[in-house]
Protein backbone atom coordinates (compact mmCIF):
# COMPACT_ATOMS: atom_id res chain seq x y z
CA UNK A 1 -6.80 -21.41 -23.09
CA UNK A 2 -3.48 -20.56 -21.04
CA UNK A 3 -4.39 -17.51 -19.80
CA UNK A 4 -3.73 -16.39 -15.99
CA UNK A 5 -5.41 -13.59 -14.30
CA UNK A 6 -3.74 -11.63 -11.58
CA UNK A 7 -6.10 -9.86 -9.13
CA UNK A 8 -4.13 -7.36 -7.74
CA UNK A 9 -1.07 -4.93 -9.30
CA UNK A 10 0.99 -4.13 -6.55
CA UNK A 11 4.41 -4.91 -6.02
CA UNK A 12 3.64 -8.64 -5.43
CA UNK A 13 0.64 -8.54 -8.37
CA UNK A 14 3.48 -6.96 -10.54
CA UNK A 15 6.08 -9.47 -9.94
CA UNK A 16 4.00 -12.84 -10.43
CA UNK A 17 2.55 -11.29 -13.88
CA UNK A 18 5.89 -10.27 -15.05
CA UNK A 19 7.12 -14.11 -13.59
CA UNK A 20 4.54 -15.66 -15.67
CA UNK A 21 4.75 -13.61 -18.88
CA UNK A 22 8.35 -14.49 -19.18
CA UNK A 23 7.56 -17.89 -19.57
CA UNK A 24 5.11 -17.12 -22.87
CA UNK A 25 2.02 -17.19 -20.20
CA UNK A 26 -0.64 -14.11 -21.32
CA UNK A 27 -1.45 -12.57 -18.26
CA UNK A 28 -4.56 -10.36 -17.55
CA UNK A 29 -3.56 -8.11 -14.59
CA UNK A 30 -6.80 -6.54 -12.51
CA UNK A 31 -6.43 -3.57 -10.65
CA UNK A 32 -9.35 -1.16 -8.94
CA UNK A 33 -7.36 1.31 -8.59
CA UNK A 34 -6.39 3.89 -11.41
CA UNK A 35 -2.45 2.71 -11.70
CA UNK A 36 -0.66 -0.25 -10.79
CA UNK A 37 1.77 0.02 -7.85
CA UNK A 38 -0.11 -0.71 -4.62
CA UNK A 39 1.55 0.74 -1.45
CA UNK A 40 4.52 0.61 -2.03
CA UNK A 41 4.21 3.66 -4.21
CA UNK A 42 3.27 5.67 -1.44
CA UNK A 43 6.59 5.10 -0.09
CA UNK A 44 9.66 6.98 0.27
CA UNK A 45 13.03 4.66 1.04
CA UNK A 46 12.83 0.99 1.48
CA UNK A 47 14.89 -0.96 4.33
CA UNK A 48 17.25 -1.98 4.77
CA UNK A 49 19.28 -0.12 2.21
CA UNK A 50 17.24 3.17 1.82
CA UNK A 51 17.08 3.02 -2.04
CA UNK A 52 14.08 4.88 -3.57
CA UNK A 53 10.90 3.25 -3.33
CA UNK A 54 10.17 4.40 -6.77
CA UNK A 55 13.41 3.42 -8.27
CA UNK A 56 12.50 -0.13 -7.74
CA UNK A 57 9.06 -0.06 -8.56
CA UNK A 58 8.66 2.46 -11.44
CA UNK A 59 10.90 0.24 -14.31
CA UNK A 60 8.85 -2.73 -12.99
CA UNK A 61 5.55 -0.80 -13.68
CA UNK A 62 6.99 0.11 -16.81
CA UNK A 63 8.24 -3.25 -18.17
CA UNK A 64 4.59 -4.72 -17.37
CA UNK A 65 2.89 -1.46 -19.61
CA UNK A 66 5.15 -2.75 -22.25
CA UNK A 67 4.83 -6.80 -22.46
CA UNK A 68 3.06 -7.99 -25.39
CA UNK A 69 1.90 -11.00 -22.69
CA UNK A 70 0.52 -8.61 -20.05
CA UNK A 71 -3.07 -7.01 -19.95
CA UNK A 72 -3.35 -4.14 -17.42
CA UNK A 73 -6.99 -3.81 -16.71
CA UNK A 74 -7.26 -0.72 -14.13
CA UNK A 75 -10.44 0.20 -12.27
CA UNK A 76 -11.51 -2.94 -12.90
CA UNK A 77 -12.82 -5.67 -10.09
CA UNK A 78 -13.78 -9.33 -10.59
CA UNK A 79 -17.17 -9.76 -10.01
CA UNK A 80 -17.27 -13.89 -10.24
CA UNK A 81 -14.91 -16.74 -11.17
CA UNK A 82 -16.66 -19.48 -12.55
CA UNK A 83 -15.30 -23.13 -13.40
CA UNK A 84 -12.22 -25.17 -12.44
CA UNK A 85 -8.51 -25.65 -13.05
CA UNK A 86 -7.80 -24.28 -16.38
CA UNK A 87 -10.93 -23.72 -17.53
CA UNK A 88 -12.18 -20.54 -15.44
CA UNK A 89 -14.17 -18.05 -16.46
CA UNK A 90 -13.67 -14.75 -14.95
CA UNK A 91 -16.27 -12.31 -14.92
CA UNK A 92 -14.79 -8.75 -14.52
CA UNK A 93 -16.41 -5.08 -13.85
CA UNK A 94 -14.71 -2.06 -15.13
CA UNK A 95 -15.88 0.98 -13.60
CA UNK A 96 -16.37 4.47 -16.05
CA UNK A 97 -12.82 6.64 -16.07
CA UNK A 98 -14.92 9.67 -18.13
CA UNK A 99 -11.53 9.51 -20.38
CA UNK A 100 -11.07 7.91 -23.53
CA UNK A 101 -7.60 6.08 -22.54
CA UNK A 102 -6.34 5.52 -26.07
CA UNK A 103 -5.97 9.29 -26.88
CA UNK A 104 -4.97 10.36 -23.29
CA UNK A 105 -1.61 12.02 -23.58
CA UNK A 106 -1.43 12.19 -19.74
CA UNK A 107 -0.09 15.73 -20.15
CA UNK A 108 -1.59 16.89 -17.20
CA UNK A 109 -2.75 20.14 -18.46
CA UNK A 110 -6.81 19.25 -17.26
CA UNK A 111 -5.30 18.88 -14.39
CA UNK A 112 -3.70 22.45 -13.65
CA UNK A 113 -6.45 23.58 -14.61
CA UNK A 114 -9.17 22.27 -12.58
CA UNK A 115 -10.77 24.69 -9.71
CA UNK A 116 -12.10 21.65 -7.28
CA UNK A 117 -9.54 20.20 -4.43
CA UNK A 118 -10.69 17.03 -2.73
CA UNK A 119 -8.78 14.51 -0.28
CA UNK A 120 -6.29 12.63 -1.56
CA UNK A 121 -6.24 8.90 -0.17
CA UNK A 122 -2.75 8.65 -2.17
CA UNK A 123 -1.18 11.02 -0.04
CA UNK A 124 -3.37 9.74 3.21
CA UNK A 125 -5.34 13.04 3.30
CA UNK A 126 -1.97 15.10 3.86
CA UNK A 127 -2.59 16.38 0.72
CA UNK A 128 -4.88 17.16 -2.02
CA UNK A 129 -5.98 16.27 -5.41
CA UNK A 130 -8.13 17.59 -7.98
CA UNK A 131 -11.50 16.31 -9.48
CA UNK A 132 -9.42 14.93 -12.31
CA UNK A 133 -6.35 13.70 -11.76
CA UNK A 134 -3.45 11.28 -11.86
CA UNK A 135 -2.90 9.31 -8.62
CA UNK A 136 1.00 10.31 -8.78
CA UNK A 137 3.48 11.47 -11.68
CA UNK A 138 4.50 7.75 -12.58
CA UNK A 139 1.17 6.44 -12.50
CA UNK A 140 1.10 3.49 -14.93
CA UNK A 141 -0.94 3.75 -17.57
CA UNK A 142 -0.27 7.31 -17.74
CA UNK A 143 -3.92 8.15 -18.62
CA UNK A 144 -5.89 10.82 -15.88
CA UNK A 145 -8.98 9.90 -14.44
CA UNK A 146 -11.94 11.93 -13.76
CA UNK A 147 -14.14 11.74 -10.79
CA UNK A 148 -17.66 12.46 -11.22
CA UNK A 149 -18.71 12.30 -7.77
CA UNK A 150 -16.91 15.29 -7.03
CA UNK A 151 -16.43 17.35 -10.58
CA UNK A 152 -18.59 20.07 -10.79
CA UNK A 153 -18.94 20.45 -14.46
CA UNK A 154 -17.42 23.47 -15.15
CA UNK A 155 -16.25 22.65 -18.68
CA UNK A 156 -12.54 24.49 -17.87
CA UNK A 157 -10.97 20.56 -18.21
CA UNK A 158 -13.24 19.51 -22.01
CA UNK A 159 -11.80 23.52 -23.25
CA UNK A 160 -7.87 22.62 -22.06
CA UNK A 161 -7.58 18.94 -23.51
CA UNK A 162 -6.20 19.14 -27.00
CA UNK A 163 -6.58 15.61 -28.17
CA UNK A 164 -10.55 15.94 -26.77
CA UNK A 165 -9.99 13.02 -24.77
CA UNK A 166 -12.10 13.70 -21.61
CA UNK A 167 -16.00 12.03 -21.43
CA UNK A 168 -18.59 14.08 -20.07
CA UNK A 169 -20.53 10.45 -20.44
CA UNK A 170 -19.66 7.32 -19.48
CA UNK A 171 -20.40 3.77 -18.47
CA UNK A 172 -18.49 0.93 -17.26
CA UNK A 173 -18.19 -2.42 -18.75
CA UNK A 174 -17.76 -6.28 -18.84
CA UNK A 175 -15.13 -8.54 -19.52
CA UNK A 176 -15.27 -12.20 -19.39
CA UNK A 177 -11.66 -13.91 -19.34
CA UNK A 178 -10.91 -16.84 -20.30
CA UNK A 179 -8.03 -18.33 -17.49
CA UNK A 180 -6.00 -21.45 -16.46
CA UNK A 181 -5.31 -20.45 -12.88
CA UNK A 182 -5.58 -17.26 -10.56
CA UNK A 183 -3.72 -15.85 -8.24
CA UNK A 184 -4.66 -12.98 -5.61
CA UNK A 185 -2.20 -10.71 -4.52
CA UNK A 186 -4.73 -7.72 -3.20
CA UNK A 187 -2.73 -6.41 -0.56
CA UNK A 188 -3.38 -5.52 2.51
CA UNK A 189 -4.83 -2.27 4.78
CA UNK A 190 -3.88 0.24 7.27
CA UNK A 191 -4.71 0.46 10.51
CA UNK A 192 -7.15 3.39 11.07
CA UNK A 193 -5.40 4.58 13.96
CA UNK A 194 -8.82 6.24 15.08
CA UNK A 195 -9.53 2.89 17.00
CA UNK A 196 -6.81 3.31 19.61
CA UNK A 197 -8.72 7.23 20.35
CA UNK A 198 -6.59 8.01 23.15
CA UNK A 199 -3.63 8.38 21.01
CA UNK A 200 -5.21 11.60 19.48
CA UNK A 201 -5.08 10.93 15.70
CA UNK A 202 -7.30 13.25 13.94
CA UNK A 203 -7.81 14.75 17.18
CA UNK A 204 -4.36 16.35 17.79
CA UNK A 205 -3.36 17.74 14.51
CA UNK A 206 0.80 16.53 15.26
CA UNK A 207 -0.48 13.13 15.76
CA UNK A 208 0.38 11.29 12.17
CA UNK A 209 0.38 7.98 10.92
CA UNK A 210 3.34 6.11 9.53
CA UNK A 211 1.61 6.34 6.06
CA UNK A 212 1.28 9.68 6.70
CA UNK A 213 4.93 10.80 7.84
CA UNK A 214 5.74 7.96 4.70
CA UNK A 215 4.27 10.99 2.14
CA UNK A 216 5.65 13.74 3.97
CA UNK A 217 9.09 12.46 3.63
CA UNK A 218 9.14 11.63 0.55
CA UNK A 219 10.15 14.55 -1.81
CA UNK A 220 7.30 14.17 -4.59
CA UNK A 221 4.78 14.22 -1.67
CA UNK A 222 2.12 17.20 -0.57
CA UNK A 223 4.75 18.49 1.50
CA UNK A 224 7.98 18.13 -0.53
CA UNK A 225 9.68 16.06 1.48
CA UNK A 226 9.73 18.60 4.09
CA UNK A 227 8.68 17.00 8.07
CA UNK A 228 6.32 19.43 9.34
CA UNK A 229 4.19 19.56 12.17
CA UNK A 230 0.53 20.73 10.55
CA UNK A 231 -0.53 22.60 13.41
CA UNK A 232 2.03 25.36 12.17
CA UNK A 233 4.28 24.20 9.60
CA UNK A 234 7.31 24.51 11.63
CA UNK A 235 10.01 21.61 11.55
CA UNK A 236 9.43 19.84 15.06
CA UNK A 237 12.26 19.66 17.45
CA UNK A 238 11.42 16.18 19.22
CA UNK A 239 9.43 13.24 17.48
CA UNK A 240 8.06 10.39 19.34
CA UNK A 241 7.22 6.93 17.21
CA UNK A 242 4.39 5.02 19.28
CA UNK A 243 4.96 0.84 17.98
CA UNK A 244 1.99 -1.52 17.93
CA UNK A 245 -0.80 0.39 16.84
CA UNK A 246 -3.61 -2.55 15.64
CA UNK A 247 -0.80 -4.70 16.21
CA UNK A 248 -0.39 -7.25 18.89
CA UNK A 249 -3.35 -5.89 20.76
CA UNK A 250 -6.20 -7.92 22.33
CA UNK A 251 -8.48 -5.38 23.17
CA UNK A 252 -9.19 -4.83 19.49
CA UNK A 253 -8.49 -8.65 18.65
CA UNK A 254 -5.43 -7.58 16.63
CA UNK A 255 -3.02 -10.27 17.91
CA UNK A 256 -0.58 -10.52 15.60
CA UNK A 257 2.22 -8.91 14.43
CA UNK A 258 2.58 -6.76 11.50
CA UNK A 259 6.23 -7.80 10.35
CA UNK A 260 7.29 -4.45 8.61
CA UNK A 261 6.35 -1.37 11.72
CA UNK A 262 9.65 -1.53 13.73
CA UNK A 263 11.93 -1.30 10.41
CA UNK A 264 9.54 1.44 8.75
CA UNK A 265 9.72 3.31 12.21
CA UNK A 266 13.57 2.91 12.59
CA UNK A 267 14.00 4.05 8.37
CA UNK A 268 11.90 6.89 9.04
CA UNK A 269 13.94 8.24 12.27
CA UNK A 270 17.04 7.85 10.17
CA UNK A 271 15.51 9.78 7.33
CA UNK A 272 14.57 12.62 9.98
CA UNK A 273 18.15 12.91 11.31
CA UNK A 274 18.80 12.99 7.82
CA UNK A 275 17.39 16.15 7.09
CA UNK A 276 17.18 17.45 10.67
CA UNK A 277 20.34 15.90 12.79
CA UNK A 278 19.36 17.78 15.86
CA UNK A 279 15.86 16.74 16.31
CA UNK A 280 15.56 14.31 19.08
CA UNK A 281 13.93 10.90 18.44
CA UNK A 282 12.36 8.12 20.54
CA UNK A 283 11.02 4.97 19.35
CA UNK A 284 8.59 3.33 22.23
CA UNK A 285 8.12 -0.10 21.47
CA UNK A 286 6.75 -3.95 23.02
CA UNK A 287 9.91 -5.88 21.50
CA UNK A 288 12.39 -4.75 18.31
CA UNK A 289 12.05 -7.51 15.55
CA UNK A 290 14.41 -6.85 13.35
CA UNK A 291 14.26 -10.50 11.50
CA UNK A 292 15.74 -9.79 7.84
CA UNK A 293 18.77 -9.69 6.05
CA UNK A 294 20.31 -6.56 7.29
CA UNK A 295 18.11 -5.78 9.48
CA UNK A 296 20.23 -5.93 13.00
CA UNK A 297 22.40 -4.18 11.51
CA UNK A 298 20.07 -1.38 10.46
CA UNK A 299 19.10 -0.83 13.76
CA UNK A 300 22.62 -0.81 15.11
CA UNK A 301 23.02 2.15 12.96
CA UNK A 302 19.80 4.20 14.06
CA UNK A 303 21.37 3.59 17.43
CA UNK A 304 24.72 4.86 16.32
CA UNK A 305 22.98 8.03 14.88
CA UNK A 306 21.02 9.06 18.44
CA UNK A 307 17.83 7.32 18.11
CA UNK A 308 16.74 6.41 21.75
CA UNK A 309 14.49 3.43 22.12
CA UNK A 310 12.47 2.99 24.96
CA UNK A 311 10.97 -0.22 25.87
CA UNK A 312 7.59 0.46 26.83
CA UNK A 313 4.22 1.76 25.86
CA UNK A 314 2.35 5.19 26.57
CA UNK A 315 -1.37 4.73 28.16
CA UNK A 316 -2.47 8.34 25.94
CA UNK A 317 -1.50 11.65 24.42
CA UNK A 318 -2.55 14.75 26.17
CA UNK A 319 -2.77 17.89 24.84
CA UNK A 320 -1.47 20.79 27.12
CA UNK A 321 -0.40 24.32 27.36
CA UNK A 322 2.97 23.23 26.25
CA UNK A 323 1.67 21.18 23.35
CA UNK A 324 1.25 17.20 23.72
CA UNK A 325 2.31 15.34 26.50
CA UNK A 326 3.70 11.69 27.05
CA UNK A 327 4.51 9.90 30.46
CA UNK A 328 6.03 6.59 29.77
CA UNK A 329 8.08 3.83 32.01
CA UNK A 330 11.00 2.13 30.88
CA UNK A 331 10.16 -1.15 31.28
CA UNK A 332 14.03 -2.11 31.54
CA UNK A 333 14.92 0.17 34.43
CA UNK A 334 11.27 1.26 35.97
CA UNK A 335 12.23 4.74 35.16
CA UNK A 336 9.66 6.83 34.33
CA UNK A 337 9.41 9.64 31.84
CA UNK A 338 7.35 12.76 31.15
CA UNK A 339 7.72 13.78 27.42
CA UNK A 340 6.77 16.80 25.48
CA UNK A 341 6.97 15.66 21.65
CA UNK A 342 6.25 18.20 18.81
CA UNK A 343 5.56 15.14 16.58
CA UNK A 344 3.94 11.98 17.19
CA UNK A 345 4.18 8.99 15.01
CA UNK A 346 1.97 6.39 15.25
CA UNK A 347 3.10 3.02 13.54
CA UNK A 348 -0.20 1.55 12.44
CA UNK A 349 -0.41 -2.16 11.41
CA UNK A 350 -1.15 -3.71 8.40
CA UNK A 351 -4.79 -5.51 8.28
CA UNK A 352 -6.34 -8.14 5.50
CA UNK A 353 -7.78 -5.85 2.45
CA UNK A 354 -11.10 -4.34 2.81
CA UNK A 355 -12.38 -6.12 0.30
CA UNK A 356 -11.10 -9.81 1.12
CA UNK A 357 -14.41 -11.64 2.32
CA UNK A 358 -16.30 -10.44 -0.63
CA UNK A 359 -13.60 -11.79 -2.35
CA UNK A 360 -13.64 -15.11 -0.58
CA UNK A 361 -16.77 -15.85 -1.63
CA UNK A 362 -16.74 -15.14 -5.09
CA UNK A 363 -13.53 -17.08 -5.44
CA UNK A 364 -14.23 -20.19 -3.27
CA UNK A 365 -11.23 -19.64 -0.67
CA UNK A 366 -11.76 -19.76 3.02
CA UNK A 367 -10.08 -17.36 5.33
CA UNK A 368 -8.18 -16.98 8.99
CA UNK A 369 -9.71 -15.72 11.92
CA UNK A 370 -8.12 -12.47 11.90
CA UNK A 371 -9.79 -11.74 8.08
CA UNK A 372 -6.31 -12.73 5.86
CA UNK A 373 -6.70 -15.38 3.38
CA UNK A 374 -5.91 -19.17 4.08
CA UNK A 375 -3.07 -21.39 1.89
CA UNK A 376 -3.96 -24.97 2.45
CA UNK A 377 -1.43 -25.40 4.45
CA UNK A 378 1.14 -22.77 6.42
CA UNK A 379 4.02 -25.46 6.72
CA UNK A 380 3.66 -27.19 3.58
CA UNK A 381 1.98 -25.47 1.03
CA UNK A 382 1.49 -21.10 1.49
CA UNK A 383 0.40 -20.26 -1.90
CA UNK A 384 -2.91 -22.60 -2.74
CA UNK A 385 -5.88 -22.35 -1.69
CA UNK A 386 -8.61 -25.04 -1.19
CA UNK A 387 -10.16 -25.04 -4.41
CA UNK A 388 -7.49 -25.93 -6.86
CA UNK A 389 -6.21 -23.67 -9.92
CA UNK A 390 -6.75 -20.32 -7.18
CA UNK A 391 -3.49 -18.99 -5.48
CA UNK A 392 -2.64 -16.42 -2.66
CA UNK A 393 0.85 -14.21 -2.58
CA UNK A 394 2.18 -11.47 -0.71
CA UNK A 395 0.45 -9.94 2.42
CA UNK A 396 -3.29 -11.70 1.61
CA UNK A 397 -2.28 -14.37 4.01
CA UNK A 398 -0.05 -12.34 6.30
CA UNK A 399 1.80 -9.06 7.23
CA UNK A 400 5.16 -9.00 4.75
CA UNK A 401 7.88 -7.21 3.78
CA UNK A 402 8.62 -6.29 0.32
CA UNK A 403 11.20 -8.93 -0.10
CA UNK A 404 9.33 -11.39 1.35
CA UNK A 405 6.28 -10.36 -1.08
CA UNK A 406 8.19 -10.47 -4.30
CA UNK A 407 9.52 -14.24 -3.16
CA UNK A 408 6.09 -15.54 -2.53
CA UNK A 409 4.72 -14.13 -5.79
CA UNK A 410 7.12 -15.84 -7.83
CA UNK A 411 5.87 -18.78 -6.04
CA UNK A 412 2.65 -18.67 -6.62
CA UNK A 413 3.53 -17.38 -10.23
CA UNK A 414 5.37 -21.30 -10.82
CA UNK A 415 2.22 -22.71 -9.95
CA UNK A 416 -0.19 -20.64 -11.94
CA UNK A 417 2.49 -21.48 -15.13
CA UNK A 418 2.31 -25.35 -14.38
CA UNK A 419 -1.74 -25.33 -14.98
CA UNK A 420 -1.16 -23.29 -17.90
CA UNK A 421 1.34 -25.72 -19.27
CA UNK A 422 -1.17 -28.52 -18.83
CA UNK A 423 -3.81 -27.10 -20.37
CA UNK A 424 -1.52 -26.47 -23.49
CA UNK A 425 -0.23 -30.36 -23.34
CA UNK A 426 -3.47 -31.44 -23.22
C-alpha cells in the first residue's frame, strides 16, 4: 500500500497531490464539490501581480485530470478513516450526480436548454444557475451535474443529450481506500456578513460582499465583469470598502485576523479604477497589513492611483432619501465624515470550513478555539496533527494567502511521501 488520500481539491489540495504524484506516490484526491478548484476559482486577479486567477489555476486543474498517479473523486466525502500510519483505511461516500460521467461530453447543450433557474453559490447568489449544470466553464472533470432537489422533470435535458448520458435514477456509492498517510486541505469559509446586521447586507441591495464584488469583476461572472450596483444596474460613482468584517472582532469572538482582506480590498479598488478611473474609492480600515512579497508596494500604487484610505470604522449603513449613508472619524486627525456611497463593500473574513469538527472526529485531530484545525505544534511542526500519518495544509489551521497555501501543501505533501516510502521499504 503507498497510497495517499487528499481531502480537499483546492488550490492547496491540488498542489500537495500533484507534489506527491511526481514522486511515483498514487494519490486519491476527495472533493464534495462537483470540480476541483476551491475558491480560488471564484476569483478574478490575484495580488500582488493581478494575473488571472484562472490562468494559474486552470493548467493545474488540468495536469491533475491527466496524471496516471492522481484519482479525482468529486462529490465525494470521507465518511471514516480507520487504522494507523500507512495502513489506513478510508471509508468514502460519493453522493448520486444523475450523469453517467464516462459518456458526458460536457457540451453543455442540457444545459441551454433547461427552463429552471436556482441560486448559484458559485457566483455567491449574484447569479444564477440551472437545475443541471456545470459549476463554471473550466470545471474539472468537465462532466455536468444534475440536481434533483430542484429539477422538475421535464424531460427537455434526457431529449437534448446525444450521447444519453443523463440518469433519471441514481444512487451514490462506497469506496474504501487503501492509504499510507492523509492530508486535509478543506479550505476555509466566508464570513456571512449577515452577523454584523447593521451593515445592511441583504438588507440594502448595494451592500456586497468581497466574494460577491470578486464575481462581478471578473469577466466570466453573472455580470460580465461589469461593477454594478443591483438596485439599478447603473455603474456606481463612489464605492466604500468596510475592513474587518468577522475579523478581529470580539463581540462575535472572531479575534483574529484573516491575512488576505486588506490586499483583496486594495486589488479590487485598483480593478475598479481600472474600468471606471473616475469613480471615487475609500478603503476604511483598523490597521493596513500588507505583509508579503510585494505587497507595500501594491498598496503604494492604489495610493498613487486615488484610492483614499481612511483609518477608522463606520458604527452602520443607513439607508436615506439620497441612497446609503456613512459617517465615519478619521482616527488620525479626529475629522469626521458624512459619506454617501453608491456601493458598499464589505470585506468578510475567512472562517474554519463548515464541515471541520465533523471532520475532527472522524479523523482523530483536535482543533483551536476559534474552530481551525491544530498542527502539533505552531513553532515547530504546522503540518501534523496528533495522531500520526494525518496532515493539515493551507487555511485548515489559519487564514492564508495563496502563496502561503501552495508552500504549506508541499509541506505537508514531503511528509505524506516519507510514510509512503516506508511502507514500500518495509
Amino acid at each position: 500500500m503507498s497510497n495517499v488520500v487528499v481531502i480537499g481539491a483546492g488550490i492547496t489540495g491540488i498542489q500537495t497531490a500533484l507534489d506527491i504524484a511526481g514522486h511515483g506516490i498514487h494519490v486519491d484526491l476527495i472533493e464534495r464539490e462537483p470540480s476541483i478548484g476551491g475558491h480560488m476559482a471564484q476569483l478574478d486577479k490575484t495580488f500582488p501581480t493581478n494575473d488571472c486567477s484562472m490562468c494559474i489555476l486552470s493548467p493545474k486543474m488540468v495536469d491533475v485530470a491527466r496524471h496516471p498517479a492522481i484519482s479525482i473523486h468529486p462529490c465525494a466525502e470521507v465518511e471514516s478513516v480507520e487504522g494507523e500510519v500507512g495502513r489506513f483505511q478510508v471509508r468514502v461516500r460519493k453522493s448520486p450526480r444523475y450523469i453517467d460521467e464516462e459518456t458526458c461530453t460536457g457540451c453543455g447543450d442540457c444545459i441551454q436548454i433547461c427552463p429552471v433557474e436556482v441560486y448559484n453559490r458559485f457566483d455567491a447568489g449574484i447569479g444564477v444557475r440551472k437545475a443541471i449544470y456545470k459549476p463554471h466553464a473550466q470545471a474539472v472533470p468537465d462532466v455536468v451535474v444534475k440536481d434533483n432537489n430542484h429539477c422538475i422533470e421535464c424531460g427537455l435535458c434526457y431529449d437534448t443529450c446525444g450521447p444519453g448520458a443523463i440518469r433519471r435514477e441514481d444512487e451514490g456509492r462506497e469506496l474504501i481506500l487503501d492509504a499510507a498517510s492523509v492530508v486535509i486541505t478543506t479550505g476555509y469559509t466566508v464570513f456571512d456578513a449577515r452577523g454584523k446586521p447593521q451593515l445592511g447586507h441583504l438588507i440594502y441591495p448595494d451592500v456586497v460582499t468581497s466574494l460577491e464584488l470578486e464575481r462581478m469583476i471578473n469577466a466570466s461572472g453573472p455580470t460580465g465583469g461589469k461593477i454594478k450596483r443591483l438596485s439599478d444596474g447603473e455603474v456606481p460613482k463612489s464605492v466604500v470598502f468596510i475592513q474587518c468584517v468577522g475579523s478581529r472582532d470580539m463581540t462575535i469572538d472572531r479575534q483574529y485576523c484573516s491575512c488576505v482582506c486588506c490586499m483583496q480590498a486594495i486589488k479590487n479598488a485598483m480593478l475598479i479604477k481600472e474600468k471606471s478611473p473616475e469613480t471615487e474609492i475609500f478603503i476604511f480600515y483598523m490597521d493596513l497589513r500588507a505583509y508579503g512579497k510585494g505587497y507595500e508596494e501594491y498598496y503604494e500604487r492604489a495610493v498613487g492611483k486615488g484610492i483614499r484610505f481612511l483609518r477608522g470604522m463606520p458604527s452602520d449603513v443607513i439607508a436615506d432619501r439620497k441612497g446609503m449613508t456613512i459617517q465615519i472619524e478619521n482616527t488620525e486627525n479626529g475629522e469626521v465624515l458624512l459619506l454617501h456611497p453608491e456601493l458598499v463593500v464589505l470585506s468578510v473574513g475567512l472562517g474554519p470550513a463548515e464541515e471541520m469538527p465533523a471532520l475532527a472526529r472522524k479523523l482523530g485531530f483536535t482543533l483551536e478555539d476559534n474552530g481551525f484545525a491544530k498542527p502539533v505544534n505552531d513553532a515547530v511542526d504546522t503540518v501534523a496533527t496528533i495522531r500520526p500519518g494525518i496532515y493539515l495544509a493551507g487555511t485548515v489551521t489559519a487564514p492564508r494567502d495563496i502563496p502561503d497555501c501552495v508552500a504549506s501543501g508541499g509541506s505537508a505533501a514531503m511528509r505524506a511521501y516519507i510514510d509512503a516510502m516506508r511502507v514500500l521499504s518495509a
